[in-house]
C-alpha atoms as a PDB file:
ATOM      1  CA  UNK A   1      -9.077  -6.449  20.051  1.00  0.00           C
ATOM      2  CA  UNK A   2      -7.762  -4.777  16.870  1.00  0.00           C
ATOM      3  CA  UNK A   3      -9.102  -6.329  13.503  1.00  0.00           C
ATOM      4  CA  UNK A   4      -6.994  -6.031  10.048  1.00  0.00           C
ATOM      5  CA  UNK A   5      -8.371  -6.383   7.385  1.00  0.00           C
ATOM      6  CA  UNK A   6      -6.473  -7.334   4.236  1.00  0.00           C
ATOM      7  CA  UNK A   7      -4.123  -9.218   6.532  1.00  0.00           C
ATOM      8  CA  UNK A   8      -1.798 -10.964   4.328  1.00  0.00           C
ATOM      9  CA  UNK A   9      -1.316  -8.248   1.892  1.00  0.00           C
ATOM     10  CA  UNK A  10       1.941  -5.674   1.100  1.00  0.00           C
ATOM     11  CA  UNK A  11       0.809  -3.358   4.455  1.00  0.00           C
ATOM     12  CA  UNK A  12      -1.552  -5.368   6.349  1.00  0.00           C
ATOM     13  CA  UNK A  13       0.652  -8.459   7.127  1.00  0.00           C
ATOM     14  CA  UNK A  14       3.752  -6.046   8.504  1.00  0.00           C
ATOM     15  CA  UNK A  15       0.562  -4.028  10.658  1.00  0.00           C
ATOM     16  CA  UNK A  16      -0.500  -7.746  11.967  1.00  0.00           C
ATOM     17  CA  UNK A  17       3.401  -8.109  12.759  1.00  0.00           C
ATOM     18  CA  UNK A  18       4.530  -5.152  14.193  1.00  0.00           C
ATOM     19  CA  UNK A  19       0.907  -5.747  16.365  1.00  0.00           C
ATOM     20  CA  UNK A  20       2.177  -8.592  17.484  1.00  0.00           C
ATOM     21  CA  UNK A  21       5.246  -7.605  18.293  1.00  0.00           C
ATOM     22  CA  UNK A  22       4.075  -4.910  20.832  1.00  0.00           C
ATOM     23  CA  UNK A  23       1.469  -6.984  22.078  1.00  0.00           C
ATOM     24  CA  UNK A  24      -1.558  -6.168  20.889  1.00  0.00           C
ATOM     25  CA  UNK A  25      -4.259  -8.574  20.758  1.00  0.00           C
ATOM     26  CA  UNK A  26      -5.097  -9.295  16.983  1.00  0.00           C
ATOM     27  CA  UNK A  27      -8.023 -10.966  14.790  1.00  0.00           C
ATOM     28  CA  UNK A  28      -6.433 -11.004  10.678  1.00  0.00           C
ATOM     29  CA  UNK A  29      -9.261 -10.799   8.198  1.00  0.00           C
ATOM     30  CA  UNK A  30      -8.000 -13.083   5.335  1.00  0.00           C
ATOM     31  CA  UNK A  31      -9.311 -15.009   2.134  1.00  0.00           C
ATOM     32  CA  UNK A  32      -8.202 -18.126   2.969  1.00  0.00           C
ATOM     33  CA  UNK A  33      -6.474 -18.572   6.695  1.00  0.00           C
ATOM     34  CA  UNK A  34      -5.382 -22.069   6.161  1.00  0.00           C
ATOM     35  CA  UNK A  35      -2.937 -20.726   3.661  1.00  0.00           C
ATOM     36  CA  UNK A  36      -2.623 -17.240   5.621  1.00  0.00           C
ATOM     37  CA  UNK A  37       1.029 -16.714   7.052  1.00  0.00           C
ATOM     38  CA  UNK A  38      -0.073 -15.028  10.358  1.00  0.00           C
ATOM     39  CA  UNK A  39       1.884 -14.716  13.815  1.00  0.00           C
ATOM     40  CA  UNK A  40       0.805 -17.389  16.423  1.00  0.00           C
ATOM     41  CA  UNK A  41      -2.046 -15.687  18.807  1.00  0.00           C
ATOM     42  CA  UNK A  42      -3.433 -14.108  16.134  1.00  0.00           C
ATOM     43  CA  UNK A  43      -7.077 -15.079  15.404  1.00  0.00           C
ATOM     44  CA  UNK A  44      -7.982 -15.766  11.681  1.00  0.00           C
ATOM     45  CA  UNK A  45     -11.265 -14.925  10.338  1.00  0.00           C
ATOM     46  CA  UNK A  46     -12.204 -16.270   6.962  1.00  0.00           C
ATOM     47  CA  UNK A  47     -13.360 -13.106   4.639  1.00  0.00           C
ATOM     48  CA  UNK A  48     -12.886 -10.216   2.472  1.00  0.00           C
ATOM     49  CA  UNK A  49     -14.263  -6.267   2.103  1.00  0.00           C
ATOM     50  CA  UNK A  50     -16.870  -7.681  -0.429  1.00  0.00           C
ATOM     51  CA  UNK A  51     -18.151 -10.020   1.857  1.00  0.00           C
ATOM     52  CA  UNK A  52     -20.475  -7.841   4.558  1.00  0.00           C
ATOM     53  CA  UNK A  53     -21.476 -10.760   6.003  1.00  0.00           C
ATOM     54  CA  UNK A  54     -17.799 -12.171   7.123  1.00  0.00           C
ATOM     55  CA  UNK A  55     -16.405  -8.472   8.095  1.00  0.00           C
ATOM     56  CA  UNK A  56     -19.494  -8.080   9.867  1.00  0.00           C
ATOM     57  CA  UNK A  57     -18.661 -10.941  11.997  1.00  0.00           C
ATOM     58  CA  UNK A  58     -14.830 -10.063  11.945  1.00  0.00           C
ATOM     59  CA  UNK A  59     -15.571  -7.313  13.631  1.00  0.00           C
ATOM     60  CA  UNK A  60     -17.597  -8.120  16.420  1.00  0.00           C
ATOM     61  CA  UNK A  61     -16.010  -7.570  19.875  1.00  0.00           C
ATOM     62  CA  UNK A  62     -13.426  -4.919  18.171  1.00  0.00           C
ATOM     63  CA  UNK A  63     -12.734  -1.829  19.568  1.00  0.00           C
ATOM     64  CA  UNK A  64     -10.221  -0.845  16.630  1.00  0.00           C
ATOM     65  CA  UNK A  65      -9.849  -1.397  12.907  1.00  0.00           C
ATOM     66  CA  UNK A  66      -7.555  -1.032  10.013  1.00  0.00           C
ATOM     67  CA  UNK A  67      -9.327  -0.755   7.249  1.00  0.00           C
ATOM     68  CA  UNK A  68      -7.862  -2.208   3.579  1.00  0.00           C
ATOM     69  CA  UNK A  69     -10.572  -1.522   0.888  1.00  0.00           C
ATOM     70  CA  UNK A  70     -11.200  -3.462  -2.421  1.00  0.00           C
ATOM     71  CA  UNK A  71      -9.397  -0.800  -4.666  1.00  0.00           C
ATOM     72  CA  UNK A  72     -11.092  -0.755  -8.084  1.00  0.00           C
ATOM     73  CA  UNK A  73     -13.696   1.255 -10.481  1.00  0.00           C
ATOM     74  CA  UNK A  74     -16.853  -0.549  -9.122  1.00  0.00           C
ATOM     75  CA  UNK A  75     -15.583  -1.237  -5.359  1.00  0.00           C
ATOM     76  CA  UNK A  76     -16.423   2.163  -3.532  1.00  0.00           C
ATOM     77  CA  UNK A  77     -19.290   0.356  -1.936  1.00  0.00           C
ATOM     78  CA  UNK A  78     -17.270  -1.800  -0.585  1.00  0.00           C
ATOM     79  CA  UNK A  79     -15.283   0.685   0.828  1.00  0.00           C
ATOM     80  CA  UNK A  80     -17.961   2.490   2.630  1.00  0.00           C
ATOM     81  CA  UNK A  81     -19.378  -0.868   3.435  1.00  0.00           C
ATOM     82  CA  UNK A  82     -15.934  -1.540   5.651  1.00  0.00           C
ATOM     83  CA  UNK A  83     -16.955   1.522   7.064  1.00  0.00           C
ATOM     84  CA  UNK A  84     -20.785   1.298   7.794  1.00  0.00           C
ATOM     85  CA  UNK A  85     -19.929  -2.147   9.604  1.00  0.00           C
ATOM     86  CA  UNK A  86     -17.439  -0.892  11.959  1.00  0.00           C
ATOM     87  CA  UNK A  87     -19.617   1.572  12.909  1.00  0.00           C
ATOM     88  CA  UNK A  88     -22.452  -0.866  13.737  1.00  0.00           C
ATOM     89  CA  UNK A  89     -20.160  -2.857  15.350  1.00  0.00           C
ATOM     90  CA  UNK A  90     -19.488  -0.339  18.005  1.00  0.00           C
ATOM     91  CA  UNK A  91     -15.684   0.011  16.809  1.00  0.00           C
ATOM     92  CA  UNK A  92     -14.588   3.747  18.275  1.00  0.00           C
ATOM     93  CA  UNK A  93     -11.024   4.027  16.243  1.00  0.00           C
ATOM     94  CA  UNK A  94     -10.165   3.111  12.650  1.00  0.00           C
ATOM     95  CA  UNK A  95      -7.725   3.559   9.966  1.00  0.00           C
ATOM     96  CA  UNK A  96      -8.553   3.585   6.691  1.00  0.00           C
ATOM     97  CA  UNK A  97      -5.594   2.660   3.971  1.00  0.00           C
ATOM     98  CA  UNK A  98      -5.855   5.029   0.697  1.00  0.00           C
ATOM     99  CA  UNK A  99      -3.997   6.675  -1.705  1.00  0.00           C
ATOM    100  CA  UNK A 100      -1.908   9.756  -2.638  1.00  0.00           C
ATOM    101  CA  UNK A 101      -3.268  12.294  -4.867  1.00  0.00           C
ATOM    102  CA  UNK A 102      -6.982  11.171  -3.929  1.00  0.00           C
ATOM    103  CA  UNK A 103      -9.275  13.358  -4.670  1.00  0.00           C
ATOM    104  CA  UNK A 104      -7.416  14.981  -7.430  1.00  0.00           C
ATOM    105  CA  UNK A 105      -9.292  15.404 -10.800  1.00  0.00           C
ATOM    106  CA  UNK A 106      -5.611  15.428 -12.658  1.00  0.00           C
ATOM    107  CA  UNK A 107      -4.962  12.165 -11.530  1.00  0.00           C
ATOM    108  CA  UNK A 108      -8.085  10.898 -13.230  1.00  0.00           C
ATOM    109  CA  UNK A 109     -10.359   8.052 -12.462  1.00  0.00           C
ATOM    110  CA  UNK A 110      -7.714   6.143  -9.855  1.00  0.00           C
ATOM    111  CA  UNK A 111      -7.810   9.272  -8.061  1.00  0.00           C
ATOM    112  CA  UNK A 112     -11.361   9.109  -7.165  1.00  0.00           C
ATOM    113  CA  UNK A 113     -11.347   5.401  -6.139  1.00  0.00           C
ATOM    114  CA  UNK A 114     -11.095   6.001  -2.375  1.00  0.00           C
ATOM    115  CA  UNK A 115     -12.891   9.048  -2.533  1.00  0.00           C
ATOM    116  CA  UNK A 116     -16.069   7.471  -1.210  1.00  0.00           C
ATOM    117  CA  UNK A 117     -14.064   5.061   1.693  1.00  0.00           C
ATOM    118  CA  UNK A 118     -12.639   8.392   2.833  1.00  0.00           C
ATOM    119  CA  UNK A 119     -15.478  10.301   3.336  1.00  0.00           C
ATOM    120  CA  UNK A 120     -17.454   7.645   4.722  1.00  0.00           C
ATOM    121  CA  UNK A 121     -14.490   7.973   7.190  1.00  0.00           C
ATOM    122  CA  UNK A 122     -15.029  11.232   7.766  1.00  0.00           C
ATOM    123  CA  UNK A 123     -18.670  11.359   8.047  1.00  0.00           C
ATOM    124  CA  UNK A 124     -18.256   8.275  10.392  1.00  0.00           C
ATOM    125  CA  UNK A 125     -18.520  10.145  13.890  1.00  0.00           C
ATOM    126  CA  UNK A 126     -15.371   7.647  15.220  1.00  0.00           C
ATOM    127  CA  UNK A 127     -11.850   8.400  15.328  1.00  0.00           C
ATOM    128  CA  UNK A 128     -10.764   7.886  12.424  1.00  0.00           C
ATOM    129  CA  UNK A 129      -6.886   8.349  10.887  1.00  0.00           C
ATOM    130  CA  UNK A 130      -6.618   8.409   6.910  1.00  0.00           C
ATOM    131  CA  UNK A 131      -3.202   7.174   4.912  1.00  0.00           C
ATOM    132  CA  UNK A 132      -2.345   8.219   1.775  1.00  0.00           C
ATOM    133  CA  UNK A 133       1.171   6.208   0.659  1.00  0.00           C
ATOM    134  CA  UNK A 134       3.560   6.910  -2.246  1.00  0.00           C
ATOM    135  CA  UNK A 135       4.129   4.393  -4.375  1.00  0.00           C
ATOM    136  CA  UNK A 136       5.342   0.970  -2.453  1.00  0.00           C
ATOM    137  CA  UNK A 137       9.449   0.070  -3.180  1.00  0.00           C
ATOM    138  CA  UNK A 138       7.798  -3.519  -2.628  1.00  0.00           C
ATOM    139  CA  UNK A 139       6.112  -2.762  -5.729  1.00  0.00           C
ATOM    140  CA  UNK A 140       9.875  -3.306  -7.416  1.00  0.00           C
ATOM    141  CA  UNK A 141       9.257  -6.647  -6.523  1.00  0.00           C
ATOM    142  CA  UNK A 142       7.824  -7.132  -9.971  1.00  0.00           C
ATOM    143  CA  UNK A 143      10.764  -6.823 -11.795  1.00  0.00           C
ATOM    144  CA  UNK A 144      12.589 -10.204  -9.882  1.00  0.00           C
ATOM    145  CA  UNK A 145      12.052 -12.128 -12.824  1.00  0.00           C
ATOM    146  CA  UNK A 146      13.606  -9.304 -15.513  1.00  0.00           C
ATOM    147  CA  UNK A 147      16.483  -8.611 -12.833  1.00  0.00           C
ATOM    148  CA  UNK A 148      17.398 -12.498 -12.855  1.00  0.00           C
ATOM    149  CA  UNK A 149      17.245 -13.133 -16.123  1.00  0.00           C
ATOM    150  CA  UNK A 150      19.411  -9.890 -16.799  1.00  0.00           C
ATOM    151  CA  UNK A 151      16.466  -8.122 -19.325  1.00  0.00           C
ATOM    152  CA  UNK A 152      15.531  -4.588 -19.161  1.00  0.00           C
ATOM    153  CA  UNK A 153      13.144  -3.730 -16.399  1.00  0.00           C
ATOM    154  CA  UNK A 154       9.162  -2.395 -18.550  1.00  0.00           C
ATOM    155  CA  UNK A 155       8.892   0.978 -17.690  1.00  0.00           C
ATOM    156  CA  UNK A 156       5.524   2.715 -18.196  1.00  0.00           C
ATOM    157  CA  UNK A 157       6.323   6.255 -16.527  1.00  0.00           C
ATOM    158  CA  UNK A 158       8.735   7.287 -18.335  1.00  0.00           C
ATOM    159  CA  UNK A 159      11.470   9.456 -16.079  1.00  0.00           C
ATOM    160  CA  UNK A 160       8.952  10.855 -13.927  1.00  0.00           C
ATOM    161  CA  UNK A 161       9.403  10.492 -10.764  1.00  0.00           C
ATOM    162  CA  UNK A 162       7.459   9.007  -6.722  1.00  0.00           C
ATOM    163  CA  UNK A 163       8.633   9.647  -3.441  1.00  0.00           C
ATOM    164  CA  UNK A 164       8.681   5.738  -2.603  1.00  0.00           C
ATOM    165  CA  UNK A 165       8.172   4.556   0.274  1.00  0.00           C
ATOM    166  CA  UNK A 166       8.613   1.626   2.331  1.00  0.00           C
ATOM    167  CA  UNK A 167       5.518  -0.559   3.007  1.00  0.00           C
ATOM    168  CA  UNK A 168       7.257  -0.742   7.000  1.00  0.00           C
ATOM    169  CA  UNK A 169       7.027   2.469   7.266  1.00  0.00           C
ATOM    170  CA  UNK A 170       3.599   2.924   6.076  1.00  0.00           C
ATOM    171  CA  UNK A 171       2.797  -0.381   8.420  1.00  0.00           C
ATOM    172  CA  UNK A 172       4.551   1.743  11.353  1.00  0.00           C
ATOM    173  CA  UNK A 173       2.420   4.726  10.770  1.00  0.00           C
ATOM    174  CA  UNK A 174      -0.963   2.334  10.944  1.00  0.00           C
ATOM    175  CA  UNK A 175       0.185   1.032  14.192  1.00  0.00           C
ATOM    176  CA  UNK A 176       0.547   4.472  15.723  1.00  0.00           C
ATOM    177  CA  UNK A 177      -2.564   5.532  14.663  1.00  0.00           C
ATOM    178  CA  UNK A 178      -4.517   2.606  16.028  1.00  0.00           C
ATOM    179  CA  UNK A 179      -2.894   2.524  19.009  1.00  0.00           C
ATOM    180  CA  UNK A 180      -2.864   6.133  19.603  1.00  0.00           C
ATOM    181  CA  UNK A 181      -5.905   8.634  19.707  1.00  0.00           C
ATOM    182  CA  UNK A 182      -3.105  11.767  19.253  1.00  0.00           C
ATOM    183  CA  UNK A 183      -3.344  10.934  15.523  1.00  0.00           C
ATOM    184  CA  UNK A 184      -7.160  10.905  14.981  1.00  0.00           C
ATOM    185  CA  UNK A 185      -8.883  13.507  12.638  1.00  0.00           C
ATOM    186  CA  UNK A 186      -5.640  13.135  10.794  1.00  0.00           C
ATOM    187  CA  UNK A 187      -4.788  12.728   6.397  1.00  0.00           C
ATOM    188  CA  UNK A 188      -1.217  11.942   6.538  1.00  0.00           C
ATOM    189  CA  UNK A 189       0.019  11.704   2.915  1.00  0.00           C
ATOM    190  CA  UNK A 190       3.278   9.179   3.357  1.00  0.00           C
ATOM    191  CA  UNK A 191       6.611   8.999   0.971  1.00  0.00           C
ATOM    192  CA  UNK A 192      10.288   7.696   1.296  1.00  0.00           C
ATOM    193  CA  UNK A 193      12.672  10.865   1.590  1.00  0.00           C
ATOM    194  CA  UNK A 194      13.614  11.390  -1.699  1.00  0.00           C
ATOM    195  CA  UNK A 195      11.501  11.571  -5.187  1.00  0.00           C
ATOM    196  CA  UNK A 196      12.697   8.499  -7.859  1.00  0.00           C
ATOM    197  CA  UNK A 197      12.094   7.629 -11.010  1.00  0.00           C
ATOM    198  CA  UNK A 198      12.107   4.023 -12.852  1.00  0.00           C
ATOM    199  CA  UNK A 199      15.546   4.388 -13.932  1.00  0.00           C
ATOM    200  CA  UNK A 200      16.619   5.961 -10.604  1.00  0.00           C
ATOM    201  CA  UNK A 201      15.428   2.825  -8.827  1.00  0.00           C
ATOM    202  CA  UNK A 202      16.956   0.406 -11.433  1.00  0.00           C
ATOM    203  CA  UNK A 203      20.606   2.736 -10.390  1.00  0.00           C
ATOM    204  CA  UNK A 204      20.082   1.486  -6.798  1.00  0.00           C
ATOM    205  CA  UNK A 205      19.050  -1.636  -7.450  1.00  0.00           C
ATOM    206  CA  UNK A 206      22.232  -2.044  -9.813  1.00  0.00           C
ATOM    207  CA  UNK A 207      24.615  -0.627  -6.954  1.00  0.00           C
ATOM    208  CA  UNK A 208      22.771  -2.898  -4.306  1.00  0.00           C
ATOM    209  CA  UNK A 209      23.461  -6.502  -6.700  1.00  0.00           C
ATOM    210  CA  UNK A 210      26.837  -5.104  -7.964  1.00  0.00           C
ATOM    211  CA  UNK A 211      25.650  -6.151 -11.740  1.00  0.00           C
ATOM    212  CA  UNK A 212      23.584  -4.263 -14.634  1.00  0.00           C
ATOM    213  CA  UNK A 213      19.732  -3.425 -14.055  1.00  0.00           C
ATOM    214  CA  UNK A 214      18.899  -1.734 -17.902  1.00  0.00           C
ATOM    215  CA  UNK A 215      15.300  -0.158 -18.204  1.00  0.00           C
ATOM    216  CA  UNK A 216      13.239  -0.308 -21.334  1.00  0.00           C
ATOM    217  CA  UNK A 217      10.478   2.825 -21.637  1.00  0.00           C
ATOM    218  CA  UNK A 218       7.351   1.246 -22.974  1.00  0.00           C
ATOM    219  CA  UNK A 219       4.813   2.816 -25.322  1.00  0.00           C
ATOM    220  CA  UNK A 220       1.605   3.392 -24.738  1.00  0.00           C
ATOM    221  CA  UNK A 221       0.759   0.194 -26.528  1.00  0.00           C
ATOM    222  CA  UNK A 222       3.259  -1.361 -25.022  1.00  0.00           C
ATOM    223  CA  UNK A 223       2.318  -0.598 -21.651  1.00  0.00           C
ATOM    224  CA  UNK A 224      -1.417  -1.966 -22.344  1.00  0.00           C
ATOM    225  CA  UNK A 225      -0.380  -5.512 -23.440  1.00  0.00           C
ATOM    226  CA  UNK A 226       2.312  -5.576 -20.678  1.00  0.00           C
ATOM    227  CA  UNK A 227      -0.572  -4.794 -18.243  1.00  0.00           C
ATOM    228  CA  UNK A 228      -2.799  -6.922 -19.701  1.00  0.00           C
ATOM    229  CA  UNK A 229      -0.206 -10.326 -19.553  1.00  0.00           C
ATOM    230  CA  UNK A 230      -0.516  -9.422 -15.798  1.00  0.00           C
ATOM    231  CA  UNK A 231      -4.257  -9.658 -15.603  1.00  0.00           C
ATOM    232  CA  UNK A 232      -5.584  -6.046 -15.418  1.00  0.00           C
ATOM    233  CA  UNK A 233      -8.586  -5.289 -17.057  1.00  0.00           C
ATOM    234  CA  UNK A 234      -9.182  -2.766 -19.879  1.00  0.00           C
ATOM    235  CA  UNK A 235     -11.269  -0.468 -17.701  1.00  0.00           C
ATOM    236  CA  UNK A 236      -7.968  -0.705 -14.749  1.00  0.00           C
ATOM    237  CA  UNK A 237      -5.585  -0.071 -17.780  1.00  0.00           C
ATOM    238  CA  UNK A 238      -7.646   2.825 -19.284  1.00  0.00           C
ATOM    239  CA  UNK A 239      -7.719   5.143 -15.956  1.00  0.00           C
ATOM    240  CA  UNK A 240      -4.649   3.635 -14.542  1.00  0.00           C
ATOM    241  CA  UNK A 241      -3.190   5.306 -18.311  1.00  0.00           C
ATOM    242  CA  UNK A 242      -4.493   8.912 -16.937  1.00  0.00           C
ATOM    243  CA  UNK A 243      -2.284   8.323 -13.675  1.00  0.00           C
ATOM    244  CA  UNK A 244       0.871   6.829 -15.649  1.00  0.00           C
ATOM    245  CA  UNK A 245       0.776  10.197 -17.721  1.00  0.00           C
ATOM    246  CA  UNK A 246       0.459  12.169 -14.180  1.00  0.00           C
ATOM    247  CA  UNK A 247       3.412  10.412 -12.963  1.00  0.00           C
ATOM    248  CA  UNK A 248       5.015  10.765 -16.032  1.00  0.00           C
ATOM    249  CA  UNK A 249       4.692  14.882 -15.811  1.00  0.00           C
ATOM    250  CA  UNK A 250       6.217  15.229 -12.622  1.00  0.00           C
ATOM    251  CA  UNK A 251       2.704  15.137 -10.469  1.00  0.00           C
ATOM    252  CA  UNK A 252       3.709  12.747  -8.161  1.00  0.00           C
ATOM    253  CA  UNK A 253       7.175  14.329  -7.211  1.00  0.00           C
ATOM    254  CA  UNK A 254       5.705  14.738  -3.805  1.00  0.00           C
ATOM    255  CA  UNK A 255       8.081  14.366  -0.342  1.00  0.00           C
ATOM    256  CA  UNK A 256       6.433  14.917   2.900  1.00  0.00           C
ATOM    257  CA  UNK A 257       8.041  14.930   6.507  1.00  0.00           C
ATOM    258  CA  UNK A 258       4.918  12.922   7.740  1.00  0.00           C
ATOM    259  CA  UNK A 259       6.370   9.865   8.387  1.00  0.00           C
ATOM    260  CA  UNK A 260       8.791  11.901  10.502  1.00  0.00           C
ATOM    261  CA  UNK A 261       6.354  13.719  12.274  1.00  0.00           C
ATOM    262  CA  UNK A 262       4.549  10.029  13.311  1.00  0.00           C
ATOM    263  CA  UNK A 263       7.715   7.896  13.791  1.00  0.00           C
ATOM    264  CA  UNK A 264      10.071  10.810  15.046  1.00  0.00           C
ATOM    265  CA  UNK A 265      12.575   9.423  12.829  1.00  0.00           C
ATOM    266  CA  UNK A 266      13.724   9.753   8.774  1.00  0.00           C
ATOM    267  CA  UNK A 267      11.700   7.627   6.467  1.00  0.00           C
ATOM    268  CA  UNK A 268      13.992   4.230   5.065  1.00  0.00           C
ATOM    269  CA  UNK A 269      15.315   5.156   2.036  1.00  0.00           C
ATOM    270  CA  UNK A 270      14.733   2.780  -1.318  1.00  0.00           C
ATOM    271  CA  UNK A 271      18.247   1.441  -0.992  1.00  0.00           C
ATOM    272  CA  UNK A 272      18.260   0.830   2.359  1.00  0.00           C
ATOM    273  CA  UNK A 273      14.692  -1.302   1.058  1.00  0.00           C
ATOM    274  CA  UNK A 274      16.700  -2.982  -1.632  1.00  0.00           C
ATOM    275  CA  UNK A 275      19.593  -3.711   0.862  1.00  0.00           C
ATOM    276  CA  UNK A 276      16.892  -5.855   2.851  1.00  0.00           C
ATOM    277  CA  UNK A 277      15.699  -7.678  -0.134  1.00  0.00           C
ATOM    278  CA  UNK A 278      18.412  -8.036  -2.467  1.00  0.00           C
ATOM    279  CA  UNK A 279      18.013 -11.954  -2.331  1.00  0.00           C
ATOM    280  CA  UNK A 280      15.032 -11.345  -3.695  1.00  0.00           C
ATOM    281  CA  UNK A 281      16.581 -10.305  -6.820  1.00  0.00           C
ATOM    282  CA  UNK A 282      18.818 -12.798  -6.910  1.00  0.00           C
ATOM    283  CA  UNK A 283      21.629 -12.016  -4.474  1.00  0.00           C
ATOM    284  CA  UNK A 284      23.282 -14.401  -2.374  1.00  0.00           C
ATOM    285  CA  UNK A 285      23.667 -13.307   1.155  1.00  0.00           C
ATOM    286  CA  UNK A 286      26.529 -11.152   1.877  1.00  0.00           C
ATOM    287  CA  UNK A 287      26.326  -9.532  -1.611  1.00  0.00           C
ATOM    288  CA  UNK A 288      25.484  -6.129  -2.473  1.00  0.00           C
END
């Protein structure tokens, strides 16, 4: 039995999937599983990271886990929590979901949030794989409403660039590692193949729809009410500022061949990304 936690979210619903798809028996730990889009076989459990007492019982009778903290300033117990119970549940393999650049001071605060889950990891005495993705291209998702309504895209990072990379790939990677002990003792640091800014993504997305995408560059201001309409608190905003201005310097023009080196194949590039979810932006099949 392999247990997911964060189950419905951007990576854990395509690691329940691709699962499924090879298999794999699968318990999906999720918020609310009446309103959970899971596979059929899959086994719901009702619960969250925050909740010891639900991943507790999640995990009983699990021999893996993939591991989806609560990312935030005041959730690294949480994190090692996730990790504490799969030990004492007699799990022997997990997979812990982080972050790139964790662990580095120039990335400021949101650099040390799964500092804690990852050594917990580490000092965990199981096998234990740790992922550290690029930004998401899902995370382009948020601009559906400005691409429809044809108004320029909120950029906080300036022309600084990511090596995006797909959530399926990321997914892909997970489902190696828990299925496969070759990958334990492992920090794979994940990206697309190719480093892109705002603007560069707003190019493809433009050549994908066949119409306009126009970015705006936001002050710092700016930014901060933007980010607060979308519900992030001033604490998030204030160290998530330090990491915009890393991004915005060129630190995160990282591309690795690690996705590679798991999948034996390129990384999906952003277009091919916005290619499969152009109808998301408004494209009618066929288009693009």
């Amino acid at each position: 039995m392999i247990l997911v936690t964060g189950a419905t979210g951007t990576i854990g619903s395509e690691v329940v999937r691709q699962l499924v798809a090879r298999g794999e028996k699968v318990r999906a730990l999720t918020r609310d599983p009446e309103k959970a889009r899971i596979p059929p076989g899959v086994e719901p459990v009702r619960g969250g990271p925050a909740d010891r007492t639900s991943v507790d019982a999640a995990l009983t009778g699990t021999e893996v886990a993939f591991l989806v903290g609560v990312f935030g300033p005041d959730d690294a117990e949480h994190d090692r929590g996730l990790v504490e119970a799969a030990r004492a549940a007699g799990v022997r393999r997990i997979v812990k979901l982080s972050g790139i650049g964790t662990g580095d001071p120039a990335v400021g605060p949101v650099g040390s949030w799964h500092a804690a889950g990852e050594q917990a990891v580490r000092d965990s005495g199981l096998e234990w794989t740790i992922l550290r993705p690029s930004a998401f291209a899902s995370n382009t998702l948020g601009w559906t409403a400005s691409v429809r309504a044809g108004t320029p895209l909120p950029n906080t990072s300036g022309t600084g660039g990511q090596g995006v990379v797909d959530p399926r790939d990321v997914a892909e990677v997970a489902v190696a590692a828990l299925l496969d002990p070759g990958h334990a003792g492992r920090t794979y640091t994940l990206t697309g193949p190719e480093v892109l800014s705002v603007p560069d993504q707003a190019a493809v997305l433009a050549e994908v729809l066949g119409r306009p995408v126009e970015v705006r560059d936001l002050s710092s201001a700016e930014a901060r009410e933007y980010l607060l309409g979308l519900g992030y608190s001033d604490t998030f905003i204030d160290a998530s500022e330090i990491s915009r201005e890393f991004v915005r310097n060129g630190g995160n023009e990282v591309v690795t061949e690690e996705v590679r080196e798991v999948l034996g194949r390129p990384p999906r590039t952003y277009r091919e990304w916005a290619q499969d979810h152009r109808a998301a932006f408004g494209a009618e099949l066929g288009e693009g």
